[in-house]
Protein backbone atom coordinates (compact mmCIF):
# COMPACT_ATOMS: atom_id res chain seq x y z
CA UNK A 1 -54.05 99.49 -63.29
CA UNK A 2 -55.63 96.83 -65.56
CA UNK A 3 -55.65 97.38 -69.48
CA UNK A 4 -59.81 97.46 -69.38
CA UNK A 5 -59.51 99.95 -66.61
CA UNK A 6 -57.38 102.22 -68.56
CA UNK A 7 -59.73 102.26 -71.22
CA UNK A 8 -62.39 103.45 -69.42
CA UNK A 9 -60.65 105.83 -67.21
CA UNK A 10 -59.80 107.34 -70.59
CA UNK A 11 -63.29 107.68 -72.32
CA UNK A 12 -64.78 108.85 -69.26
CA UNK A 13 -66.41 105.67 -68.33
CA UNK A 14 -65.78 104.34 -64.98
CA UNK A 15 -64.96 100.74 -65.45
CA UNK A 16 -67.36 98.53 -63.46
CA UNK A 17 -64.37 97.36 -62.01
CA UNK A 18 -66.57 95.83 -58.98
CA UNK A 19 -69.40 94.41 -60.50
CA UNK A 20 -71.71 93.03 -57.87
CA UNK A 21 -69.00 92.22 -55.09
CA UNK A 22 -70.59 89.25 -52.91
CA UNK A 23 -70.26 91.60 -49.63
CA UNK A 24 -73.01 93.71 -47.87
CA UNK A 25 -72.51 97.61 -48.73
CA UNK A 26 -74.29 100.96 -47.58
CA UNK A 27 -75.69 101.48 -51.66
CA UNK A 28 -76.88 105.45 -51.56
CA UNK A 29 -79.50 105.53 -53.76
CA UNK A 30 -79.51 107.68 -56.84
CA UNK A 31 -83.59 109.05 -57.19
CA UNK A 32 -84.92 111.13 -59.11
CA UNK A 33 -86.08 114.17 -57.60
CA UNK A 34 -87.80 117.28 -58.83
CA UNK A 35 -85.30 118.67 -61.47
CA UNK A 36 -86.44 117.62 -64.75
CA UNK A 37 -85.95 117.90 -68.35
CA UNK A 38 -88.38 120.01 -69.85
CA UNK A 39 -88.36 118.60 -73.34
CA UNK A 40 -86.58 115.14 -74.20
CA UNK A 41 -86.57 113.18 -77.90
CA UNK A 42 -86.08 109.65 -78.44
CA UNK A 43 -82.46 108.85 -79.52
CA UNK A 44 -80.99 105.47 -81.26
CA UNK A 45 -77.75 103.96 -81.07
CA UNK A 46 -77.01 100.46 -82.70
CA UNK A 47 -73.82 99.22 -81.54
CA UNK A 48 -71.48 97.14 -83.62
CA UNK A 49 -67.81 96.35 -83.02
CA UNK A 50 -65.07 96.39 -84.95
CA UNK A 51 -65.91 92.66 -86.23
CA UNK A 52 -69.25 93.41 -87.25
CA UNK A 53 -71.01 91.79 -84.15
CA UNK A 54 -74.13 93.73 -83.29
CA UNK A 55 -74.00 93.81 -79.46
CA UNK A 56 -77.64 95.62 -79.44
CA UNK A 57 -79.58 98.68 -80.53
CA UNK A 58 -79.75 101.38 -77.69
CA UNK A 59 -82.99 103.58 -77.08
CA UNK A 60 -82.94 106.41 -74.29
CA UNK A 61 -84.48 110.39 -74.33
CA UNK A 62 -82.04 112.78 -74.29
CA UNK A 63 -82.45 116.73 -74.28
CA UNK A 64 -84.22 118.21 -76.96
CA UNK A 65 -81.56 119.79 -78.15
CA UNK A 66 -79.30 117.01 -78.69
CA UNK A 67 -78.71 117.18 -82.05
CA UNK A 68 -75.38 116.17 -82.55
CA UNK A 69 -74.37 112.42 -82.67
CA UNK A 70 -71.33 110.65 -83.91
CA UNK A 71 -69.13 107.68 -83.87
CA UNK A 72 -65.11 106.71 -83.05
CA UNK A 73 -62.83 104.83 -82.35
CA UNK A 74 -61.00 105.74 -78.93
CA UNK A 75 -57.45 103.64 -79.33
CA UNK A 76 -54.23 103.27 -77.73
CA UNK A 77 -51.65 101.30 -77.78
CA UNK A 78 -52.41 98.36 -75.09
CA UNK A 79 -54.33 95.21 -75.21
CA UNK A 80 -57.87 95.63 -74.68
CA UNK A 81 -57.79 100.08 -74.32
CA UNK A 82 -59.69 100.78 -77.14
CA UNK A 83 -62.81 101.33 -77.17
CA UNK A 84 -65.91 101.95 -79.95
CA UNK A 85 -67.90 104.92 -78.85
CA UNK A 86 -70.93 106.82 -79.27
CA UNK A 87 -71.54 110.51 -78.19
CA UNK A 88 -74.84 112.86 -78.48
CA UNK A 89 -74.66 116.36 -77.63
CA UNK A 90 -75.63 119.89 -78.38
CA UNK A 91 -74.31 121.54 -81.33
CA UNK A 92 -73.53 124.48 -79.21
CA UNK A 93 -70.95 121.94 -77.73
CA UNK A 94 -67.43 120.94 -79.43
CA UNK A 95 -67.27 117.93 -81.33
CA UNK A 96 -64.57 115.77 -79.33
CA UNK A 97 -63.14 112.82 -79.29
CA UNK A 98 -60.52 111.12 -77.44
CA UNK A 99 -58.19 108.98 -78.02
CA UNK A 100 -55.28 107.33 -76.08
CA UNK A 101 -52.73 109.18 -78.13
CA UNK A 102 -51.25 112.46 -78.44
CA UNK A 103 -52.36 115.27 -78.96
CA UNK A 104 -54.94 115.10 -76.30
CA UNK A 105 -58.35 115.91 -76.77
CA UNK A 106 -60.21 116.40 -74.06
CA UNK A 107 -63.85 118.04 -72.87
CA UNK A 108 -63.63 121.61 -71.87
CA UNK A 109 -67.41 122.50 -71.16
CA UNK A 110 -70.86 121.16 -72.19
CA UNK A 111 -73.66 118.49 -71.58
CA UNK A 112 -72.06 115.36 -73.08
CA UNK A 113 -74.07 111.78 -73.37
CA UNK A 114 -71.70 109.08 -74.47
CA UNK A 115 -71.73 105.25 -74.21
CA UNK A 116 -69.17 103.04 -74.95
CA UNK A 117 -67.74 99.52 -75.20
CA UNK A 118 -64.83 97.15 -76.06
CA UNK A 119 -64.01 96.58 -80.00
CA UNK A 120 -63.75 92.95 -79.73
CA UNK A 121 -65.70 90.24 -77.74
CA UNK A 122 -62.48 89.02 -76.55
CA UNK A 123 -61.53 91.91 -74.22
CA UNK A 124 -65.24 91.15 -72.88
CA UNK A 125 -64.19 87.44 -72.20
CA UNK A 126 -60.87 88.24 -70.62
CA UNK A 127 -62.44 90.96 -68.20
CA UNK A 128 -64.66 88.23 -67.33
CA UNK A 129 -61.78 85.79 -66.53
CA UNK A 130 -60.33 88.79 -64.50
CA UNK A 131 -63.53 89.16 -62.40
CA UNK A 132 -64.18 85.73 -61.99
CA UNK A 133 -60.84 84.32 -61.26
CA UNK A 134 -60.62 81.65 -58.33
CA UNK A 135 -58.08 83.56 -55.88
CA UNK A 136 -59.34 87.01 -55.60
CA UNK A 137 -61.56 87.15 -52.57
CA UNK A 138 -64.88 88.97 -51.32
CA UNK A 139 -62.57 90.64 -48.56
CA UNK A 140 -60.08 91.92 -52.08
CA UNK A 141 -63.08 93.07 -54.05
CA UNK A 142 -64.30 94.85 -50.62
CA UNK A 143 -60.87 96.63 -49.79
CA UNK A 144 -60.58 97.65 -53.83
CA UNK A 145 -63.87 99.12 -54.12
CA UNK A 146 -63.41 100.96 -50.77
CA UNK A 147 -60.09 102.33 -52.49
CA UNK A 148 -62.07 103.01 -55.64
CA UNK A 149 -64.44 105.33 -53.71
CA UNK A 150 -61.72 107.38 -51.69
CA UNK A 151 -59.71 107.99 -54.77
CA UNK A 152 -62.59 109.11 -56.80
CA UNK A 153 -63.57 112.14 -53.61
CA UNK A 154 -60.12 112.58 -52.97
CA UNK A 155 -59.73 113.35 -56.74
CA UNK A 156 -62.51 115.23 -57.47
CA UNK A 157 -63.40 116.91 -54.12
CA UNK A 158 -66.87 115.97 -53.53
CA UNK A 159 -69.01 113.02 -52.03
CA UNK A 160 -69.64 110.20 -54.30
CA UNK A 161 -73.07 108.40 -54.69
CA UNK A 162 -73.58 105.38 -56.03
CA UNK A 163 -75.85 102.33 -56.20
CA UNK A 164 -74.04 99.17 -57.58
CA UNK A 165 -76.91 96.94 -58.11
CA UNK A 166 -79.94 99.34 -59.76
CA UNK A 167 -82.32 97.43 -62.49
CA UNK A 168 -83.04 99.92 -65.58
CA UNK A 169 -85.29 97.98 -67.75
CA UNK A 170 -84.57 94.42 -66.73
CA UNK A 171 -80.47 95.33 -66.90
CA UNK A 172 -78.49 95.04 -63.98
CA UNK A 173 -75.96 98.71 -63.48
CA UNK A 174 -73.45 100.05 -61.60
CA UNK A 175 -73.85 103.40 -61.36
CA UNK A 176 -72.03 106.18 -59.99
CA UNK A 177 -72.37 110.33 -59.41
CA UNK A 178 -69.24 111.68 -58.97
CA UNK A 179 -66.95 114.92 -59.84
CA UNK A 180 -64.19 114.55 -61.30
CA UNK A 181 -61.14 117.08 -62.24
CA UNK A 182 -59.06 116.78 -65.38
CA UNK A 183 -55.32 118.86 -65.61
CA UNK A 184 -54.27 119.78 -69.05
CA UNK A 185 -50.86 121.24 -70.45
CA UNK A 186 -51.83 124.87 -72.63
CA UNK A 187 -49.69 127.13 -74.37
CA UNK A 188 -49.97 130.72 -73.45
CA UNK A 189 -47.47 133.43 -74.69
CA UNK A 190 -44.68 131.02 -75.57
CA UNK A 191 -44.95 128.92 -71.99
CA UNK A 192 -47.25 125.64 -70.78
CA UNK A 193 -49.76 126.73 -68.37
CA UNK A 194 -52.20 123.86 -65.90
CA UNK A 195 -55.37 124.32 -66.85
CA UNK A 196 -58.41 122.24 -64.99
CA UNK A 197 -61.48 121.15 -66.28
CA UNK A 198 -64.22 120.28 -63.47
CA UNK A 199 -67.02 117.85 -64.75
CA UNK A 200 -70.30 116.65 -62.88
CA UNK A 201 -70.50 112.88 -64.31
CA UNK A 202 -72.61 110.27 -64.10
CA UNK A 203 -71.21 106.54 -64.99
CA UNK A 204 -73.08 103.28 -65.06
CA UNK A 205 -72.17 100.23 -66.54
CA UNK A 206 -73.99 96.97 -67.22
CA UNK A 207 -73.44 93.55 -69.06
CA UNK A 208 -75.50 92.58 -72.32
CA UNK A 209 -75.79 89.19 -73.85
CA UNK A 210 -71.87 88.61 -72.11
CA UNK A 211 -70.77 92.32 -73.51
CA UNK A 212 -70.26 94.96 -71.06
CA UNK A 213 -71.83 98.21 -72.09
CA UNK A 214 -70.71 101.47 -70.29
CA UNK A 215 -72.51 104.87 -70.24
CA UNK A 216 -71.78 108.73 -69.58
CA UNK A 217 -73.18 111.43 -69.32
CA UNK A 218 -70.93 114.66 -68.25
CA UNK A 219 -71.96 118.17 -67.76
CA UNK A 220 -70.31 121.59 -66.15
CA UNK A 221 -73.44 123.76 -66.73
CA UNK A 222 -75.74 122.29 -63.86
CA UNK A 223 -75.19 122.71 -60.43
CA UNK A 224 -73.69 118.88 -58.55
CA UNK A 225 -77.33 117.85 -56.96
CA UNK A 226 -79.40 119.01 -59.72
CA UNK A 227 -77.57 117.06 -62.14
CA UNK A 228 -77.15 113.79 -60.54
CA UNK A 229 -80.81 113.79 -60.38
CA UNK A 230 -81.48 115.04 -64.52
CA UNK A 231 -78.37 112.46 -65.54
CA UNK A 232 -80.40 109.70 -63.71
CA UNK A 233 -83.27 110.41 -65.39
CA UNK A 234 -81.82 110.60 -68.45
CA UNK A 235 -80.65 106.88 -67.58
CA UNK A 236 -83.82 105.42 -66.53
CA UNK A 237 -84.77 106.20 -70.42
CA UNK A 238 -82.14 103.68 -71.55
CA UNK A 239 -82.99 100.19 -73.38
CA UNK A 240 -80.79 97.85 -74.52
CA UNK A 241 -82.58 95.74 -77.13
């Protein structure tokens, strides 16, 4: 697994690992349907790496009761794996963040919105070199992403829907439904005990003035269907600016 992709496997964040492969694909599109939020506010982000470089400022609605927002640095010890991010969430919710080191931290159950990207504008340019390079063929990118898709319902047990080329405001996404099942060591009475955490999550990525910008939004307190279609919505709020 590539450095970039551990990064985002680790915050959540499914790397756009794919990005507009030059193949034709069956895209299953994500709509909104008829489950809505009731009562959103508007939400800012302005996003700034660890050099000071302002990649954008970040508008979307979000729940009204999304009154919690903070900022860290998710790190680890690889080139390119940490990330800057930025999560929103109930207060009724833990404050959590991860990081690549132990001991883990990890999500146990809430309505998470989080977006995320790469410290320095030089992980950006080497992903880019990584997508771009000469020898890696439609027929690879085709055979990867097919692998991509299995491992993700293999892994979490459920169909996964997904439109990789979906315009949100004039930006360009990949995004993704999917479930996805995390396995964490507990101690109970003196012995380590498997516990698993089962999150509906939505993940869409797109690329903004050359930086690549990922979003997520997780939840385990809607039903699968019902909150693929309130997570999209909650995209279709987002501005990059």
């Amino acid at each position: 697994m590539e450095n970039y992709q551990k990064v985002i496997a680790r915050t959540g964040v499914i790397s756009n690992y794919f990005m507009r492969p030059t193949y034709l694909i069956v895209i299953i599109i994500l709509s909104i349907g008829c489950h809505k939020i009731s009562s959103t506010k508007r939400h800012e982000f302005r996003l700034i790496d660890e050099d000071s470089l302002v990649l954008g400022v970040v508008t979307c609605r979000l729940p009204f009761d999304f009154d919690t927002s903070y900022q860290w640095i998710n790190s680890s010890d690889c080139i390119c794996c940490d990330a800057v991010m930025y999560r929103c969430h109930s207060r009724k919710f833990d404050v959590i963040a991860e990081s690549g080191f132990l001991p883990d931290s990890h999500l146990d159950s809430g309505f998470y919105f989080t977006i995320s990207h790469f410290t320095t504008i030089s992980c950006d340019t080497s992903r880019e070199y990584y997508h771009n390079r000469l020898h890696v063929t439609s027929d690879d990118k085709k055979r990867r992403f097919e692998q991509f898709i299995k491992e993700l319902e293999k892994s979490g047990g459920a169909r996964v829907t997904f439109d990789t080329a979906i315009i949100i405001n004039k930006n360009l996404y990949d995004v993704f439904c999917f479930t996805e099942k995390n396995y964490y060591k507990v101690l109970e009475n003196d012995s380590s005990v498997i516990n698993t955490v089962v999150f509906n999550t939505l993940s869409a990525h797109t690329k903004y003035k050359g930086r690549y910008i990922g979003f997520s939004i997780q939840s385990n307190i809607q039903p699968r269907d019902s909150f693929c279609q309130i997570a999209m919505e909650i995209m279709k709020s987002v501005k990059i600016e």
